[in-house]
N, C-alpha and C. Protein backbone atom coordinates (compact mmCIF):
# COMPACT_ATOMS: atom_id res chain seq x y z
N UNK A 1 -38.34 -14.73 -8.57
CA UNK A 1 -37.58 -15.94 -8.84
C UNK A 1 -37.27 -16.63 -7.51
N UNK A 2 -37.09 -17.92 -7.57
CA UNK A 2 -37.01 -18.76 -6.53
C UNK A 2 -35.69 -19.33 -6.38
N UNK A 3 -34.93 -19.07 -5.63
CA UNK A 3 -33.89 -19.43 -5.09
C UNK A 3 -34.19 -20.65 -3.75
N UNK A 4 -32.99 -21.27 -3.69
CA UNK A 4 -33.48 -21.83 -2.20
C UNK A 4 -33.72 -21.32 -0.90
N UNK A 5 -32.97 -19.84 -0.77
CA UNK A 5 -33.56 -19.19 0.41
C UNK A 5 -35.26 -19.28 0.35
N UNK A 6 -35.70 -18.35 -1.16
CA UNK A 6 -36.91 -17.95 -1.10
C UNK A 6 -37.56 -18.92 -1.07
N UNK A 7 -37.45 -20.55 -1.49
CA UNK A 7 -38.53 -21.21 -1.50
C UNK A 7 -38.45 -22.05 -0.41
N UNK A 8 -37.33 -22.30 0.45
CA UNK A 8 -37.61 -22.29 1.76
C UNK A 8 -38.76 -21.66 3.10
N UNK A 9 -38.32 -20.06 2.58
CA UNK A 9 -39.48 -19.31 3.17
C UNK A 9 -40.81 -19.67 2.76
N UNK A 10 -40.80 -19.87 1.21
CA UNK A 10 -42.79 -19.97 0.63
C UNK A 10 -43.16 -21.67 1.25
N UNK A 11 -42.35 -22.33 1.47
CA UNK A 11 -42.60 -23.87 2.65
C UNK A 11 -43.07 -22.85 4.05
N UNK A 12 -42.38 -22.58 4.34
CA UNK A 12 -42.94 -21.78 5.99
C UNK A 12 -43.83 -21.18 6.08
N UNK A 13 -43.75 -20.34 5.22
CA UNK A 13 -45.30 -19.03 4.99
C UNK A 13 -46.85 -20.19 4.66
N UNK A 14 -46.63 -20.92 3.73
CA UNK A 14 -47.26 -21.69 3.21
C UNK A 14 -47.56 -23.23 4.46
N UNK A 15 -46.29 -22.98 5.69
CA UNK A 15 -46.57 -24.06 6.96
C UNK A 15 -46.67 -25.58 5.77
N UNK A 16 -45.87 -25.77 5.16
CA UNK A 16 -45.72 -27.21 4.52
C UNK A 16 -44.42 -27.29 5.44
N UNK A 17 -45.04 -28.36 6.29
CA UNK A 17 -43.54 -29.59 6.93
C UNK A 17 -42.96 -30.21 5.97
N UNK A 18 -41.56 -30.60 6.12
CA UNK A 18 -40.13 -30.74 5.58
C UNK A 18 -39.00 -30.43 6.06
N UNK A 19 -38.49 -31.66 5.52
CA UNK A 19 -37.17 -31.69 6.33
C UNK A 19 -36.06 -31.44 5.18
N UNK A 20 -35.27 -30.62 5.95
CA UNK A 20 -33.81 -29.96 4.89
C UNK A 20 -32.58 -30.99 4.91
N UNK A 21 -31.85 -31.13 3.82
CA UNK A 21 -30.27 -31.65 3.78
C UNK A 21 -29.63 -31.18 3.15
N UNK A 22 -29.01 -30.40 3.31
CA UNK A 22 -27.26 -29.53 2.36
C UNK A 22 -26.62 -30.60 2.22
N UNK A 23 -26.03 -30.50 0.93
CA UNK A 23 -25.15 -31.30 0.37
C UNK A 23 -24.14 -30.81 -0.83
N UNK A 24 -23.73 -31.62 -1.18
CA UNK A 24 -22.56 -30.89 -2.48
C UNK A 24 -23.41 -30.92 -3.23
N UNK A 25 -23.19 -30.24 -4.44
CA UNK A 25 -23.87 -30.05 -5.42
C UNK A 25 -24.00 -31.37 -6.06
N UNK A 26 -25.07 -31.80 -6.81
CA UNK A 26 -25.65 -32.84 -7.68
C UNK A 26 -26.24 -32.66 -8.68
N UNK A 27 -25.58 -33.31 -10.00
CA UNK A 27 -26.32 -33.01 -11.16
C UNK A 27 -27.07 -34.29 -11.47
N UNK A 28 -27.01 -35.65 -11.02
CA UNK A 28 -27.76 -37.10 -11.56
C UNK A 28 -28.31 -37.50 -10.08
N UNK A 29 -29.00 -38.48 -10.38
CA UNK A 29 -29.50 -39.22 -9.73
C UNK A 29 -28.44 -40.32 -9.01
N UNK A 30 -27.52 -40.54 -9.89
CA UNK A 30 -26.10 -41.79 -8.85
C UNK A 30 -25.47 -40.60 -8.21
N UNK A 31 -25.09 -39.03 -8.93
CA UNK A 31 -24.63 -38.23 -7.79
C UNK A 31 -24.94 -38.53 -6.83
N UNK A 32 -26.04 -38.24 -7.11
CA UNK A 32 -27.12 -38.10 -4.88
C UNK A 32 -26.98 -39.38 -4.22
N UNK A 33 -26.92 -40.75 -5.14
CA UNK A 33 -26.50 -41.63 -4.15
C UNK A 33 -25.39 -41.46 -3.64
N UNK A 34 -24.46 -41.14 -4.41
CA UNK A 34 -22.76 -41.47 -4.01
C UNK A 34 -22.56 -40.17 -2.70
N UNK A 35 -23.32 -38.91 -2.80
CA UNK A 35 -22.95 -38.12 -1.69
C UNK A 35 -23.82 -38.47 -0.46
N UNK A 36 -24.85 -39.66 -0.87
CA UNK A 36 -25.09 -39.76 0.51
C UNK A 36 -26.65 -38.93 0.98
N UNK A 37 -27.03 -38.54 0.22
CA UNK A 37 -27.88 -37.77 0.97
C UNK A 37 -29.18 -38.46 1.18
N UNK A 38 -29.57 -37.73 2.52
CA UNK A 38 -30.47 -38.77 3.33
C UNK A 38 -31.69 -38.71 2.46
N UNK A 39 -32.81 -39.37 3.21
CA UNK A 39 -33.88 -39.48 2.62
C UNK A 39 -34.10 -40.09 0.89
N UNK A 40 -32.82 -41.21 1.29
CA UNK A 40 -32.78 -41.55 -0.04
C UNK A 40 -34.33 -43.06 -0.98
N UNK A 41 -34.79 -43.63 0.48
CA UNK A 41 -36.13 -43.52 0.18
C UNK A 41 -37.30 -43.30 -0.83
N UNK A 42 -37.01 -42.09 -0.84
CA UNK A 42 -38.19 -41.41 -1.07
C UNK A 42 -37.43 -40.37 -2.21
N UNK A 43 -36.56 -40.61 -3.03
CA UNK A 43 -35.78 -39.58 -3.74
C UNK A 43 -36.34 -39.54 -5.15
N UNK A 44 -36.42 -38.34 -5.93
CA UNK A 44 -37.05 -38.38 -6.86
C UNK A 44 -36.28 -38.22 -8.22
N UNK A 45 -36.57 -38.28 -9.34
CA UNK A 45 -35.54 -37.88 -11.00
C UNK A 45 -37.07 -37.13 -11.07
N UNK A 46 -36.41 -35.89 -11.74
CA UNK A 46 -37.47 -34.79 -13.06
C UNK A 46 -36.78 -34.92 -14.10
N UNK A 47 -37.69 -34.79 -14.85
CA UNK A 47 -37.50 -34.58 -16.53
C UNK A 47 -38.02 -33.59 -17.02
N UNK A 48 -37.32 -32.62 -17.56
CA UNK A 48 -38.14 -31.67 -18.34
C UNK A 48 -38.42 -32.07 -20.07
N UNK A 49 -39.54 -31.99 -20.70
CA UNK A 49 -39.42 -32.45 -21.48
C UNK A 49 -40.43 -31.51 -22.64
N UNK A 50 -40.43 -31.51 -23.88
CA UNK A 50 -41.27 -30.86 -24.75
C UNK A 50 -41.70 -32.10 -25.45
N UNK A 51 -42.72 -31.84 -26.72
CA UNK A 51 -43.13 -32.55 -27.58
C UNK A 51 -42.48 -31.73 -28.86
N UNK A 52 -42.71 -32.83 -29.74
CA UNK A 52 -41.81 -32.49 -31.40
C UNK A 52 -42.35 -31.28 -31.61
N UNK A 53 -43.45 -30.45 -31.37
CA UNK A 53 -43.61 -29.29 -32.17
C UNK A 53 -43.16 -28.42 -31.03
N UNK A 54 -42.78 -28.43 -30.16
CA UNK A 54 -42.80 -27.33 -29.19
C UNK A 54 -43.62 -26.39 -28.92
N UNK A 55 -44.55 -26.94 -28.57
CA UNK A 55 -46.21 -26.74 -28.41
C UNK A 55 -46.47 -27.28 -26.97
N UNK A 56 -45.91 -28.17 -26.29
CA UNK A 56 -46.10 -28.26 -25.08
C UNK A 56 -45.04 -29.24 -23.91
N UNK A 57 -44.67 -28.67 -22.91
CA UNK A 57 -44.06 -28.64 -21.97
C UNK A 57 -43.87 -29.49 -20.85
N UNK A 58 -43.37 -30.38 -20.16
CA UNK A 58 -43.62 -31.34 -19.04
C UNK A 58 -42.36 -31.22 -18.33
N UNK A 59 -42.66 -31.19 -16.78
CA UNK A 59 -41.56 -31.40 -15.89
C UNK A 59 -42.37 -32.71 -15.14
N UNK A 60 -42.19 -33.73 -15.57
CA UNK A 60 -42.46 -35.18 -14.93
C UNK A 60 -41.40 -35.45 -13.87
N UNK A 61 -41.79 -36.11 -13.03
CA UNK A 61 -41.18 -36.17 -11.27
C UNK A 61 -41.82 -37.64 -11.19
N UNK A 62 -40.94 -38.39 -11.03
CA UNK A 62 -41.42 -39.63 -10.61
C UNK A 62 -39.80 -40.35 -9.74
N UNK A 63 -40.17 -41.18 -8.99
CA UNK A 63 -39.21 -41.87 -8.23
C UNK A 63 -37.96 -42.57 -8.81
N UNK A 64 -36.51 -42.07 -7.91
CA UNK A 64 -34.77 -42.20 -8.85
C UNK A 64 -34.93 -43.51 -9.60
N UNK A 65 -35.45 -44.14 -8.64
CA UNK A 65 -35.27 -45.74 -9.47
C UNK A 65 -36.09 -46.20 -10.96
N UNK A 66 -36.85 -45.51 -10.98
CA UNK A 66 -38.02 -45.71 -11.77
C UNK A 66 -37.36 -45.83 -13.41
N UNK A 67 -37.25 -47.00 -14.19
CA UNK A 67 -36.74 -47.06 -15.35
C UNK A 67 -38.27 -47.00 -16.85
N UNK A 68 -38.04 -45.52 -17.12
CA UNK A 68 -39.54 -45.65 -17.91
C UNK A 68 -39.10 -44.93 -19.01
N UNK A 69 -39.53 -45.36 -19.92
CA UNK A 69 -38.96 -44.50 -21.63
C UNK A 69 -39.71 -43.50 -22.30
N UNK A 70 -39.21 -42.06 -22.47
CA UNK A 70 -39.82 -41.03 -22.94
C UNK A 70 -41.34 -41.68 -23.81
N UNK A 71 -40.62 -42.86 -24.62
CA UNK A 71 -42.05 -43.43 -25.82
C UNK A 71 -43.42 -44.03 -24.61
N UNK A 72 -42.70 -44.16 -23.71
CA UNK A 72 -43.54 -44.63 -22.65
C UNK A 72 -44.70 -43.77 -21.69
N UNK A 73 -43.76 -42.69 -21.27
CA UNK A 73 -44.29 -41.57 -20.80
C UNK A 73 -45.49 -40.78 -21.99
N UNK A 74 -44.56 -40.60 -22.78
CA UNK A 74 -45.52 -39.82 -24.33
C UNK A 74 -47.14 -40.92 -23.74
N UNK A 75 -47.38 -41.73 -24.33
CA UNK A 75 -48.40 -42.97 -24.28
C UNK A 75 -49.68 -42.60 -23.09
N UNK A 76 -48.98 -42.42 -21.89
CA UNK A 76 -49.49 -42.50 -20.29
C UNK A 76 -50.38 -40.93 -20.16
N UNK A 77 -49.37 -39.72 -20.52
CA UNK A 77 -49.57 -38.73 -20.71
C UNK A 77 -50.51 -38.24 -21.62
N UNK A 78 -50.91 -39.33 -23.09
CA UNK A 78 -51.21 -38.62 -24.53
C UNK A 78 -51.09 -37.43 -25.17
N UNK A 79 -49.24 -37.00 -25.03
CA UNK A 79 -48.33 -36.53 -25.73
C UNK A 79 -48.21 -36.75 -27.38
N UNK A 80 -47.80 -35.65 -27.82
CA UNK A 80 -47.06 -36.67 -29.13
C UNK A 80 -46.03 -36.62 -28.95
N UNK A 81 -44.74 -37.09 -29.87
CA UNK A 81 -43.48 -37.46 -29.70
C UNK A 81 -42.87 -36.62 -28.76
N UNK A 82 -41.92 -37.09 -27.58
CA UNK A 82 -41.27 -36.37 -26.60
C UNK A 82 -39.62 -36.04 -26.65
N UNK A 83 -39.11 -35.35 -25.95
CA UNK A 83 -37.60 -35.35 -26.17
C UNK A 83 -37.14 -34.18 -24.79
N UNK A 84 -36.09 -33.93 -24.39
CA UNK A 84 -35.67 -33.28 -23.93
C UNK A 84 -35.66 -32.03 -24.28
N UNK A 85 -36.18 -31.20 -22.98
CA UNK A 85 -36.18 -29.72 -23.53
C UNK A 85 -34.82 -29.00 -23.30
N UNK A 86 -34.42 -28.10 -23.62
CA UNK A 86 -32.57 -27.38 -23.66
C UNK A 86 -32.86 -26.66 -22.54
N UNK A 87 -31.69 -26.38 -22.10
CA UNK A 87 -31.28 -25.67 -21.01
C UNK A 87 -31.57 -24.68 -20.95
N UNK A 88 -31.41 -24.23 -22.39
CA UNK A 88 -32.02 -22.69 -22.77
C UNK A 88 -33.41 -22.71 -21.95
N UNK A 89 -34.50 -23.59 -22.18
CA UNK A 89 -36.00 -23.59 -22.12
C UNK A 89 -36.28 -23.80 -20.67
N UNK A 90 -35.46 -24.58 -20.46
CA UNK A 90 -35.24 -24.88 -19.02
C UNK A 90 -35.41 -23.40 -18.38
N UNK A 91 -34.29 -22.29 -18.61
CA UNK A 91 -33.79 -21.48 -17.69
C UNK A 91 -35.22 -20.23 -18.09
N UNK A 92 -35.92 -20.35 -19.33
CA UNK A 92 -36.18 -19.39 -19.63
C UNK A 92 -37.47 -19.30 -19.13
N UNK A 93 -37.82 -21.01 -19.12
CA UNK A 93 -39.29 -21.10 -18.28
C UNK A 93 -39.64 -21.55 -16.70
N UNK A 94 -38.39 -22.09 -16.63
CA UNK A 94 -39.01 -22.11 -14.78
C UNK A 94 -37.01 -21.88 -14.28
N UNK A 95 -36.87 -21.06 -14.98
CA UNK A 95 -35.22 -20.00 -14.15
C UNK A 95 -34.68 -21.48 -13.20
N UNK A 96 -34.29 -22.47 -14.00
CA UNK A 96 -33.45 -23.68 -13.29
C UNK A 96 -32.18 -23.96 -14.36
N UNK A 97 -31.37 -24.56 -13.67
CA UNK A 97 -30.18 -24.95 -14.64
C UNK A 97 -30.29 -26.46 -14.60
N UNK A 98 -29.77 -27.17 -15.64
CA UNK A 98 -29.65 -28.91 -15.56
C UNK A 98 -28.88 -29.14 -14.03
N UNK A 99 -29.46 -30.08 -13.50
CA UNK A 99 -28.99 -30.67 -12.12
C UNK A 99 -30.00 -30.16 -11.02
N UNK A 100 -30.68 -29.14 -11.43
CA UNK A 100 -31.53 -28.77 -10.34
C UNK A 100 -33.02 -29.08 -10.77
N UNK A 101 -33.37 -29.44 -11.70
CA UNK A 101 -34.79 -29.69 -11.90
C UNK A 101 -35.66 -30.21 -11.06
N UNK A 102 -36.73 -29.39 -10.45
CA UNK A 102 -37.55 -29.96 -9.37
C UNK A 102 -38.96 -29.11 -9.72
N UNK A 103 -39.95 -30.15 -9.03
CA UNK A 103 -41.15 -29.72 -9.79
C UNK A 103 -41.65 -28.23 -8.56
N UNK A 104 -40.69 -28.00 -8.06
CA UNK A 104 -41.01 -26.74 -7.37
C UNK A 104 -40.57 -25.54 -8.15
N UNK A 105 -39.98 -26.07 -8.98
CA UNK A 105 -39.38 -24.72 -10.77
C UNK A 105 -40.81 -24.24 -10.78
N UNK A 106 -41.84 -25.14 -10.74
CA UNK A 106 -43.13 -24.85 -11.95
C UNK A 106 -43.38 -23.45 -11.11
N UNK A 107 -43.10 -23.01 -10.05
CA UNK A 107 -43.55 -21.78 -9.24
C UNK A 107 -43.14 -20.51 -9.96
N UNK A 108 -42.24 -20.55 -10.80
CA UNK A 108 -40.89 -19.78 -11.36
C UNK A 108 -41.88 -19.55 -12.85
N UNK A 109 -43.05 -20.47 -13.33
CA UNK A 109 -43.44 -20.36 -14.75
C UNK A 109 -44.17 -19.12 -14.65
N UNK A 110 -44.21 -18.55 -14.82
CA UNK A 110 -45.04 -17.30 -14.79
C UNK A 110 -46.15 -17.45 -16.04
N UNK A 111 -45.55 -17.92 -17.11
CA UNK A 111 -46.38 -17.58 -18.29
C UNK A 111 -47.39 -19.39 -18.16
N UNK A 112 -46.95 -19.73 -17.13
CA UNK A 112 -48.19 -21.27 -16.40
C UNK A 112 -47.83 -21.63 -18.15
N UNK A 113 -46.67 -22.10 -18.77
CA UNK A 113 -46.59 -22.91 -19.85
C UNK A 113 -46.57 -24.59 -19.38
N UNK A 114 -45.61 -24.92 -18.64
CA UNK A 114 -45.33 -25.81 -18.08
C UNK A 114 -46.28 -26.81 -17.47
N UNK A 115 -47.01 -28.10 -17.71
CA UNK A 115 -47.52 -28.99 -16.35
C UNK A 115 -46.41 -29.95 -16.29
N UNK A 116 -46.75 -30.09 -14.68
CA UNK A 116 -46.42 -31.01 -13.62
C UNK A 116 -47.09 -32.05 -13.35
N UNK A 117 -45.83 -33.29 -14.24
CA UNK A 117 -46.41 -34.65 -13.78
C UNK A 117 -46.16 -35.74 -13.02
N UNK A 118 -46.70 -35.79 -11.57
CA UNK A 118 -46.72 -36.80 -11.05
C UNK A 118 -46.41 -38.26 -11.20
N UNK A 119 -45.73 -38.80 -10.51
CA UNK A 119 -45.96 -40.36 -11.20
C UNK A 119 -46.57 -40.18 -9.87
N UNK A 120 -47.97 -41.26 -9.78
CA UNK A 120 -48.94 -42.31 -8.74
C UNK A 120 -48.03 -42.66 -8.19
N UNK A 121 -46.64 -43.48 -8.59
CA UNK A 121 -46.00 -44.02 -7.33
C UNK A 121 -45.68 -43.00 -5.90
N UNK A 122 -45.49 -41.87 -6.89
CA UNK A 122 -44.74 -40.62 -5.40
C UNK A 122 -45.71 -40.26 -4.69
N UNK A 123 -47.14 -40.26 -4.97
CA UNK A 123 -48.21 -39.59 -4.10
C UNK A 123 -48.08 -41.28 -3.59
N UNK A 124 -48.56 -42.53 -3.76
CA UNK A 124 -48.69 -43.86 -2.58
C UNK A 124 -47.94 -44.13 -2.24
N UNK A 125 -46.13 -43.33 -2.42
CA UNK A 125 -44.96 -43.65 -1.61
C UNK A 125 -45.47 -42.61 -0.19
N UNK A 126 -45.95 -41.16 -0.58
CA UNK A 126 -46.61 -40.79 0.68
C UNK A 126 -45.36 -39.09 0.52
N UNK A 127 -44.09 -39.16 0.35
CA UNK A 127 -43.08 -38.53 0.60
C UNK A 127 -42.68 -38.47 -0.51
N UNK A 128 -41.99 -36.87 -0.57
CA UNK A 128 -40.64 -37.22 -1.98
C UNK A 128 -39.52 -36.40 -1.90
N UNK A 129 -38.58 -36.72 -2.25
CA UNK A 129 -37.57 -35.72 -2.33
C UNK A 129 -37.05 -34.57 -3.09
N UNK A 130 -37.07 -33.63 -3.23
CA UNK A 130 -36.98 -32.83 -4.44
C UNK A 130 -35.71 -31.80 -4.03
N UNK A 131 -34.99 -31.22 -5.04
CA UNK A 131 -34.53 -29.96 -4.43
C UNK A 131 -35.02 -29.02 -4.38
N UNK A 132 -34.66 -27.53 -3.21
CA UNK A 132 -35.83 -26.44 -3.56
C UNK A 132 -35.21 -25.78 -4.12
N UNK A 133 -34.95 -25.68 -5.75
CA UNK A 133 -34.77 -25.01 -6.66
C UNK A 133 -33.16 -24.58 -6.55
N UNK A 134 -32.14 -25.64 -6.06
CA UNK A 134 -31.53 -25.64 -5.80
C UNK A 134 -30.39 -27.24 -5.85
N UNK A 135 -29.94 -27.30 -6.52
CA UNK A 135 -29.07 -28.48 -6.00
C UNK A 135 -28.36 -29.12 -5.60
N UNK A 136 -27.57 -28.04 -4.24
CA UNK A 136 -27.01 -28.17 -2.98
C UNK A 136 -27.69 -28.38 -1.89
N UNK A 137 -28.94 -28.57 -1.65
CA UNK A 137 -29.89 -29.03 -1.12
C UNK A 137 -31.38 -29.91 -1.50
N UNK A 138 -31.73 -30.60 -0.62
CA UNK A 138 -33.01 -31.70 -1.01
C UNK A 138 -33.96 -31.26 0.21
N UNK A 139 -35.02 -31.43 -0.03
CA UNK A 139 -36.26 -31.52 1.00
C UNK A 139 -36.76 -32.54 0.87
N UNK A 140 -37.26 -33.04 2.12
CA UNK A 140 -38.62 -33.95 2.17
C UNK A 140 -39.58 -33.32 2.48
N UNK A 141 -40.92 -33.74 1.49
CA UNK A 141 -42.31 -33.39 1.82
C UNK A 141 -43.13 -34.26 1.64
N UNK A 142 -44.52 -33.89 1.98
CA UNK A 142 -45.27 -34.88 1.82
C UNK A 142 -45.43 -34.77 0.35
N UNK A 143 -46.05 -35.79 -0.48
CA UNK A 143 -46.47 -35.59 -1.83
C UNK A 143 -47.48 -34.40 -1.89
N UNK A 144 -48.34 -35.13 -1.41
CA UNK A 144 -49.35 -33.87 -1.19
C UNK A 144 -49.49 -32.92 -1.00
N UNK A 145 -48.48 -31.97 -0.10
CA UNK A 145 -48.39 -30.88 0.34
C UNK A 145 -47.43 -30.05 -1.13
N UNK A 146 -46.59 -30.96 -1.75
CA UNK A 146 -46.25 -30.49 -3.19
C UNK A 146 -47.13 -30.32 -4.11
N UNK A 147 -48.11 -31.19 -4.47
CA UNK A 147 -49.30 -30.85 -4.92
C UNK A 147 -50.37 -29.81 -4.95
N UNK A 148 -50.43 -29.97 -3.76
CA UNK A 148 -51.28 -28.56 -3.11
C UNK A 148 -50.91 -27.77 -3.26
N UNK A 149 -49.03 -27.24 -2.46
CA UNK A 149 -48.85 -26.32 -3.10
C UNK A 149 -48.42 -25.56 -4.76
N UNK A 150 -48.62 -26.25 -5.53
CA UNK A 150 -48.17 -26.00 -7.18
C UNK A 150 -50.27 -25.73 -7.39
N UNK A 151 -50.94 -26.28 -6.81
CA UNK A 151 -51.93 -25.91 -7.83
C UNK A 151 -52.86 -24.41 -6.90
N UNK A 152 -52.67 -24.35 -5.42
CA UNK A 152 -52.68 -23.23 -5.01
C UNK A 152 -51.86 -21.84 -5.37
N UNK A 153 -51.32 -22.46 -6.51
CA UNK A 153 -50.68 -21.19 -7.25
C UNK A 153 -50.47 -21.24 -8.67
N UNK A 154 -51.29 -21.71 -8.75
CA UNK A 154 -52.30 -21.91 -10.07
C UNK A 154 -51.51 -23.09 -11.30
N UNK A 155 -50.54 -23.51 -10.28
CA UNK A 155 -50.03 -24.80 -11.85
C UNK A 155 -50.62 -26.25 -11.85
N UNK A 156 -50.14 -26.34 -13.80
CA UNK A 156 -51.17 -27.95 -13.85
C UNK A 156 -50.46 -28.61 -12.96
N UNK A 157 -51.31 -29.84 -12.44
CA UNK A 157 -50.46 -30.92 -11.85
C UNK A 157 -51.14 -31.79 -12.47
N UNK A 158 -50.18 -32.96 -13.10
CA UNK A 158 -51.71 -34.37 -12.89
C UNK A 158 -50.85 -35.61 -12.68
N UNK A 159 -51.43 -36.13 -12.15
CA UNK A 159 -51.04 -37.50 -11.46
C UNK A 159 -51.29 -38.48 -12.23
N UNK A 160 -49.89 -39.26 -12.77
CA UNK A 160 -50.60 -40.13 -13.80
C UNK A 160 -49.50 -41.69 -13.23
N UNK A 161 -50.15 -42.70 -13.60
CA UNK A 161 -49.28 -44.48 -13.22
C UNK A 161 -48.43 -43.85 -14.21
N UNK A 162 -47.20 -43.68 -14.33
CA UNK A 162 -46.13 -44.14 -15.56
C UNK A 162 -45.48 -45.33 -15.01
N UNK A 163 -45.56 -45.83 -14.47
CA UNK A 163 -44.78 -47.57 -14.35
C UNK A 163 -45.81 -48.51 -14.49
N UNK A 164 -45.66 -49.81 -14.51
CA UNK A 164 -46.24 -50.95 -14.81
C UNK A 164 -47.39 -50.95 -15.45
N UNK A 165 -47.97 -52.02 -16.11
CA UNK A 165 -49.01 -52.33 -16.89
C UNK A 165 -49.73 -50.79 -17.49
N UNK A 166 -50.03 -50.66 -18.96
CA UNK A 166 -50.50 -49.63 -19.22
C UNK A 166 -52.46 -49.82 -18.52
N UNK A 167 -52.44 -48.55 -18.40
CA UNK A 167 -54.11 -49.18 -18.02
C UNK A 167 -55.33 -48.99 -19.24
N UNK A 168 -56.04 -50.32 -19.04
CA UNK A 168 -56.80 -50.70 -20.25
C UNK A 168 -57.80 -49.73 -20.48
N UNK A 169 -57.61 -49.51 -22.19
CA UNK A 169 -58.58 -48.71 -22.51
C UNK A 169 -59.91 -49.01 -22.73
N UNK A 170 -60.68 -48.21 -22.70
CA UNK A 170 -62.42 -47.54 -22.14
C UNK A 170 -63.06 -48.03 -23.33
């Protein structure tokens, strides 16, 4: 299980650059503005989310500001109906509590139920902010080097536009 000590260390072992900020604890996205914490930039919202049958799983990571609607995401993704997954599911599949959701949980899935979805904006912002499994602290990394590391250890990732214009179908 991944704590922020340990996934501090798997950044080092693993030589992914990033930069650390302790902070008070944060459960929202206006939390983290109001305490201030740096690298606000580049700061990210996760969602953990299931579909109506509970048949499949998403921790989507896309940028704080980003205003996009589960019916929206479902669409981008080709989901069926979406909703919030419980805390319960939360803790049981990537060992996080609400306020800490970061797509560095997916390390924690053991049973690889879970993919990890990108929004396009965070890989051409370049940087993102996440906590490491922790939410008294934030990191900056490169997108990429989050990427890399989730699928060098065997989780889905996929990178999909969830903001503006849907893209035209084939």
């Amino acid at each position: 299980m991944y704590d922020k000590r340990a996934m501090l260390e798997l950044l080092d072992r693993e030589g992914i650059a990033y930069q650390l900020a302790e902070h008070v604890a944060v459960f929202t996205v206006d939390e983290a503005r109001r305490a201030q914490i740096p690298f606000a930039a580049f700061g990210a919202k996760n969602l953990f989310l299931r579909d109506d049958k509970k048949r499949a799983y998403y921790l989507v990571c896309m940028p704080d500001d980003a205003d996009v609607s589960l019916k929206s995401i479902q669409g981008r993704i080709g989901s069926r109906r979406l909703s919030f997954a419980s805390a319960a599911d939360l803790e049981q599949m990537l060992r996080l509590v609400p306020g800490a959701v970061t797509p560095l949980g997916a390390l924690d899935d053991g049973a690889r139920y879970v993919e990890v979805v990108i929004d396009q904006a965070l890989v051409d912002r370049g940087s993102v902010a996440v906590h490491p499994c922790d939410n008294t602290a934030t990191v900056l990394l490169q997108t990429a080097d989050l990427i890399g590391l989730l699928r060098r250890h065997g989780r889905q990732v996929r990178v999909v536009a969830l903001q503006g214009p849907p893209a035209p179908v084939a």
